[in-house]
C-alpha atoms as a PDB file:
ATOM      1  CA  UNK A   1      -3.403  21.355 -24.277  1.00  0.00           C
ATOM      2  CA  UNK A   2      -5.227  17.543 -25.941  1.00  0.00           C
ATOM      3  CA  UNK A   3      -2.571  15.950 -24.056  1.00  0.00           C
ATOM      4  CA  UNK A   4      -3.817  18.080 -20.455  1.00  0.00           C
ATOM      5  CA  UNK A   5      -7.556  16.862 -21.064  1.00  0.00           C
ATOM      6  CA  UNK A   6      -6.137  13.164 -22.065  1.00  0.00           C
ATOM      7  CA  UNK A   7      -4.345  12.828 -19.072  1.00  0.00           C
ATOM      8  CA  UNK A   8      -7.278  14.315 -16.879  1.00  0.00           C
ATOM      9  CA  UNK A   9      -9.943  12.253 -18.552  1.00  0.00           C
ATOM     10  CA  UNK A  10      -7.974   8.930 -18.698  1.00  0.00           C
ATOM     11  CA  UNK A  11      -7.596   9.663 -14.371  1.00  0.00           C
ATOM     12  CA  UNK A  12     -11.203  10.349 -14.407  1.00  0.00           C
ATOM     13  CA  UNK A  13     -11.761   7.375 -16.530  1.00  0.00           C
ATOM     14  CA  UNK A  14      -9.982   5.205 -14.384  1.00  0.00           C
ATOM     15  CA  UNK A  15     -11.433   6.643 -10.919  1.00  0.00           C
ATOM     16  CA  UNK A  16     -15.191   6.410 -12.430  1.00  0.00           C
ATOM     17  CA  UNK A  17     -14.514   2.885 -13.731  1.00  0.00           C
ATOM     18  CA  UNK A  18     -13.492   1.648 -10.739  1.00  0.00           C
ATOM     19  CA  UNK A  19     -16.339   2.884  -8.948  1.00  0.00           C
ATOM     20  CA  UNK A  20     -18.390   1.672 -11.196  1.00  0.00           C
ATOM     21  CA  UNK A  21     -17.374  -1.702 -11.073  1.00  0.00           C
ATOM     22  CA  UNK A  22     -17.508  -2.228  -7.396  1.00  0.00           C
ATOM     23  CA  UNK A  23     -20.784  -0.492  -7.730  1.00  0.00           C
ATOM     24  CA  UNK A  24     -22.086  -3.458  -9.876  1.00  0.00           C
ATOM     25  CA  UNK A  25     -20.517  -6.307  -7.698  1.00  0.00           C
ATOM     26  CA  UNK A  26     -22.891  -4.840  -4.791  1.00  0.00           C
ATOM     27  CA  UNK A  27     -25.613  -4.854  -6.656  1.00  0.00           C
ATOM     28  CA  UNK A  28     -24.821  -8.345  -7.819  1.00  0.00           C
ATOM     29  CA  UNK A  29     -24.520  -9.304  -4.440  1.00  0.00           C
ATOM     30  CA  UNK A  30     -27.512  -7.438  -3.054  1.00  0.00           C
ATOM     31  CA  UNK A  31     -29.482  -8.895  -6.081  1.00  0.00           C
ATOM     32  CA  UNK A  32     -28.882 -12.041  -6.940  1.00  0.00           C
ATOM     33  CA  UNK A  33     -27.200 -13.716  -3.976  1.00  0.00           C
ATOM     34  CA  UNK A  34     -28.673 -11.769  -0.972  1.00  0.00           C
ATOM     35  CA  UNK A  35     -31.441  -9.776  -1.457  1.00  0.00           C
ATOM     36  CA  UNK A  36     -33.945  -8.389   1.263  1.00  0.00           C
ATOM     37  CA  UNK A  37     -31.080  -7.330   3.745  1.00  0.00           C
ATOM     38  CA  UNK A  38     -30.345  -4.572   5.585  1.00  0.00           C
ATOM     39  CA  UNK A  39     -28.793  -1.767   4.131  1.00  0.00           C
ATOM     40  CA  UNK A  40     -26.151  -2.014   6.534  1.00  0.00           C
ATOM     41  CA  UNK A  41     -25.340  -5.541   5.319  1.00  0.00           C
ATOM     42  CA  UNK A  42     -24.762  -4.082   2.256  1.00  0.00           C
ATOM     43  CA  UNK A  43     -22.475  -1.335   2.946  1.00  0.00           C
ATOM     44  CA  UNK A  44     -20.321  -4.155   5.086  1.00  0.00           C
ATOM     45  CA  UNK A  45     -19.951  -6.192   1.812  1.00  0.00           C
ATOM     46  CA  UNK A  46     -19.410  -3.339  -0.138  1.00  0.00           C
ATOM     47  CA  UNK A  47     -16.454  -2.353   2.510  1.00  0.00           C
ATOM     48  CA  UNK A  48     -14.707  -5.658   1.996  1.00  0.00           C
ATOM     49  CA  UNK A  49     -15.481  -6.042  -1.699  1.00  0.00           C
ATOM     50  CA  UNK A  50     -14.590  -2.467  -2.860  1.00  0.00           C
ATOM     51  CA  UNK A  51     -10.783  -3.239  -2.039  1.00  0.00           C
ATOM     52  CA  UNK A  52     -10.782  -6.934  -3.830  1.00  0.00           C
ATOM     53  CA  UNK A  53     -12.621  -5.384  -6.659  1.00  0.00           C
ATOM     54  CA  UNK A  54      -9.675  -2.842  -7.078  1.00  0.00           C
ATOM     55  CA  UNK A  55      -7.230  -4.883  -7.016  1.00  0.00           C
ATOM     56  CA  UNK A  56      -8.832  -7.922  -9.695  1.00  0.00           C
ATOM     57  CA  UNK A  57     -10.377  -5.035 -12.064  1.00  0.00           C
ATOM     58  CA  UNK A  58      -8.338  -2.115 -11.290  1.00  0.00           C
ATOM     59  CA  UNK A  59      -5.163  -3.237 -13.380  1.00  0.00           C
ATOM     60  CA  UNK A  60      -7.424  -4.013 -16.580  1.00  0.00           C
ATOM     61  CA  UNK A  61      -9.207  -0.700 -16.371  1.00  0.00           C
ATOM     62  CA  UNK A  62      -6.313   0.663 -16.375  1.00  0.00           C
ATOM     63  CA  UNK A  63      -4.556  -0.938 -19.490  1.00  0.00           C
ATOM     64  CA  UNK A  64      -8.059  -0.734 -21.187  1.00  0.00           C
ATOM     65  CA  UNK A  65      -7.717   3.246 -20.350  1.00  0.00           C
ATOM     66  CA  UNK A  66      -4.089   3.853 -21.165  1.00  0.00           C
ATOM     67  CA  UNK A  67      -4.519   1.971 -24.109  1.00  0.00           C
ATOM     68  CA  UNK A  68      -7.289   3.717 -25.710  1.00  0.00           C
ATOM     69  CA  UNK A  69      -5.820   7.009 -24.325  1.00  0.00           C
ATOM     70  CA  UNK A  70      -2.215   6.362 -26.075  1.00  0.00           C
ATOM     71  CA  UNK A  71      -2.519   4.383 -29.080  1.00  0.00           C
ATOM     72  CA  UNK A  72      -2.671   7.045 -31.190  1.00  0.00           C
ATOM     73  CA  UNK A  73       0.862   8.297 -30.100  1.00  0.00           C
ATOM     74  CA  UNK A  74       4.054   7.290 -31.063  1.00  0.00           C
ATOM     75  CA  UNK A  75       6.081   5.236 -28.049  1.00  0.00           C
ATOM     76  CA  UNK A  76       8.158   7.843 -26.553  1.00  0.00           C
ATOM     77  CA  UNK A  77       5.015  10.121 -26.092  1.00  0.00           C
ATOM     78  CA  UNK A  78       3.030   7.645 -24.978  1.00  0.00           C
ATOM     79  CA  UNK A  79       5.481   6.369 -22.412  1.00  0.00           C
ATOM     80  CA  UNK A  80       5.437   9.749 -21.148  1.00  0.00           C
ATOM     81  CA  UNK A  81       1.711  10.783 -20.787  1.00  0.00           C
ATOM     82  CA  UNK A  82       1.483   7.273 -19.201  1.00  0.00           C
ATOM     83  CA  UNK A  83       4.115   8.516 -16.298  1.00  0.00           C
ATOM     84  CA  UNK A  84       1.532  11.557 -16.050  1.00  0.00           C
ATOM     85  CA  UNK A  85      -1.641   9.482 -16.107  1.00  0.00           C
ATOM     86  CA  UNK A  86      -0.537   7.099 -13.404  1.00  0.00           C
ATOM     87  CA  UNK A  87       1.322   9.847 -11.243  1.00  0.00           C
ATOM     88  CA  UNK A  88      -1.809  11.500 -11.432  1.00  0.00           C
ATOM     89  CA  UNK A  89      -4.053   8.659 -10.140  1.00  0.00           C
ATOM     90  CA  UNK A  90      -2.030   7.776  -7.593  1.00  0.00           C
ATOM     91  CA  UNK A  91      -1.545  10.865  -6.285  1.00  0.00           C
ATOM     92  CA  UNK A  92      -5.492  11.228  -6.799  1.00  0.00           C
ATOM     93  CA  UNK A  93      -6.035   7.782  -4.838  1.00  0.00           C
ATOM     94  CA  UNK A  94      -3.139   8.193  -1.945  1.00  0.00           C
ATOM     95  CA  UNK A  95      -4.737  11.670  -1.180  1.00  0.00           C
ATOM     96  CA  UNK A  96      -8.356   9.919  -0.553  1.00  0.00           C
ATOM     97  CA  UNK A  97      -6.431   7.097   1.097  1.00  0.00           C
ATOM     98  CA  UNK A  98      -4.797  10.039   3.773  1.00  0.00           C
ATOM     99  CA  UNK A  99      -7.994  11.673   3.613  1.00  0.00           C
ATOM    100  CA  UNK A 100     -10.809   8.879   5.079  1.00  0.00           C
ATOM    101  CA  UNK A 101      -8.462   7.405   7.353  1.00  0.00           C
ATOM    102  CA  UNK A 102      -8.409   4.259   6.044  1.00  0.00           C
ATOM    103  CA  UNK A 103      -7.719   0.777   8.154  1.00  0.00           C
ATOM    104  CA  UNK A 104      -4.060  -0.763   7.725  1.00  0.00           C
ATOM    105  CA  UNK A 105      -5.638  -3.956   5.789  1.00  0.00           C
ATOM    106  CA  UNK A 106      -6.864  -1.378   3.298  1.00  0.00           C
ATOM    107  CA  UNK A 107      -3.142  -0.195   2.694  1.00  0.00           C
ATOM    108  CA  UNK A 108      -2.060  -3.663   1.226  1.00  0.00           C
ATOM    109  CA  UNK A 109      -4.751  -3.808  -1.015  1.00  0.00           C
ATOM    110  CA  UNK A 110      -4.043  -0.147  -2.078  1.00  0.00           C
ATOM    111  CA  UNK A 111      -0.353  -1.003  -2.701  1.00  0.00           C
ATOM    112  CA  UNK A 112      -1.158  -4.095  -4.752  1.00  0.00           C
ATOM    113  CA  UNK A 113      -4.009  -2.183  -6.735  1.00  0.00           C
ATOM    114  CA  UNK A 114      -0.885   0.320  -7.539  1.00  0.00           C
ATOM    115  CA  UNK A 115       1.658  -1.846  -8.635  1.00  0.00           C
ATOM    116  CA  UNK A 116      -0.958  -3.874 -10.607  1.00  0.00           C
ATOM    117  CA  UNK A 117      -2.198  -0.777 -12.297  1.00  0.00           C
ATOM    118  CA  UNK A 118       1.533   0.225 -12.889  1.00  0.00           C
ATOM    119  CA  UNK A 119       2.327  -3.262 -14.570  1.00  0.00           C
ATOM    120  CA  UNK A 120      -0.709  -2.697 -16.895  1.00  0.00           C
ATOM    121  CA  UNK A 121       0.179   0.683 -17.410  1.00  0.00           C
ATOM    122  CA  UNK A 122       3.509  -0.500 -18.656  1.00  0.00           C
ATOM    123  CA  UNK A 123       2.040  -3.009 -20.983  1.00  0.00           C
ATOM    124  CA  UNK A 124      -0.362  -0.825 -22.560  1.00  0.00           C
ATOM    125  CA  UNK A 125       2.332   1.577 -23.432  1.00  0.00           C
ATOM    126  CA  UNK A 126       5.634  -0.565 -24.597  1.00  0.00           C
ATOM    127  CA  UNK A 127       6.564  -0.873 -28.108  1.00  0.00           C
ATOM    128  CA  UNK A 128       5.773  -3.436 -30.144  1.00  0.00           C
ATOM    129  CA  UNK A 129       8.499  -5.022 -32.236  1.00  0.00           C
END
């Protein structure tokens, strides 16, 4: 049952920390380097950011989660809740992907967020020697 709520709170982590940080690159943006626009402006920047932001952060979210979520376990265990925490994400984020309809230029940066979450993922979890 721990390792149930581990692997649901390490998605949530993930999902939330994401958000997060493209929240705060918006509100760098609409702060520092253009502030007094239109709201619309806004959610236009956040549209193209959000995607860059996933794929530059999303990877070291990820190992930061998976680390902190595994490091207690030995590597075989680990190794395997990792499998569940990234199935689970990705299923997570390919079901809102399918959901909103996303644009096509949105699917590239989707599949490079993946496989650079993955690659962290993997690195968080292998065995030291």
């Amino acid at each position: 049952m721990k390792s149930f709520f581990r692997v649901v709170g390490s998605v949530l982590g993930i999902t939330i920390l994401g958000i997060l940080a493209t929240v705060l690159v918006v509100w760098v943006y609409s702060t520092f380097m253009a502030p007094g626009k239109p709201l619309n402006e806004y959610k236009a920047f956040a549209n193209v950011a959000g995607p860059w932001v996933s794929v530059l952060v999303g990877p070291l979210v990820t190992y930061l989660v998976l680390r902190m979520a595994t490091s207690r376990l030995e590597p075989a265990p680990s190794q395997r809740e990792a499998l569940w925490i990234m199935g689970l994400y990705l299923t997570l984020d390919l079901s809102v992907l399918l959901a909103t309809g996303t644009i096509q230029s949105v699917w590239l940066f989707a599949t490079i967020s993946a496989l650079g979450r993955c690659t962290a993922a993997w690195f968080a979890v292998r065995p030291t020697r």
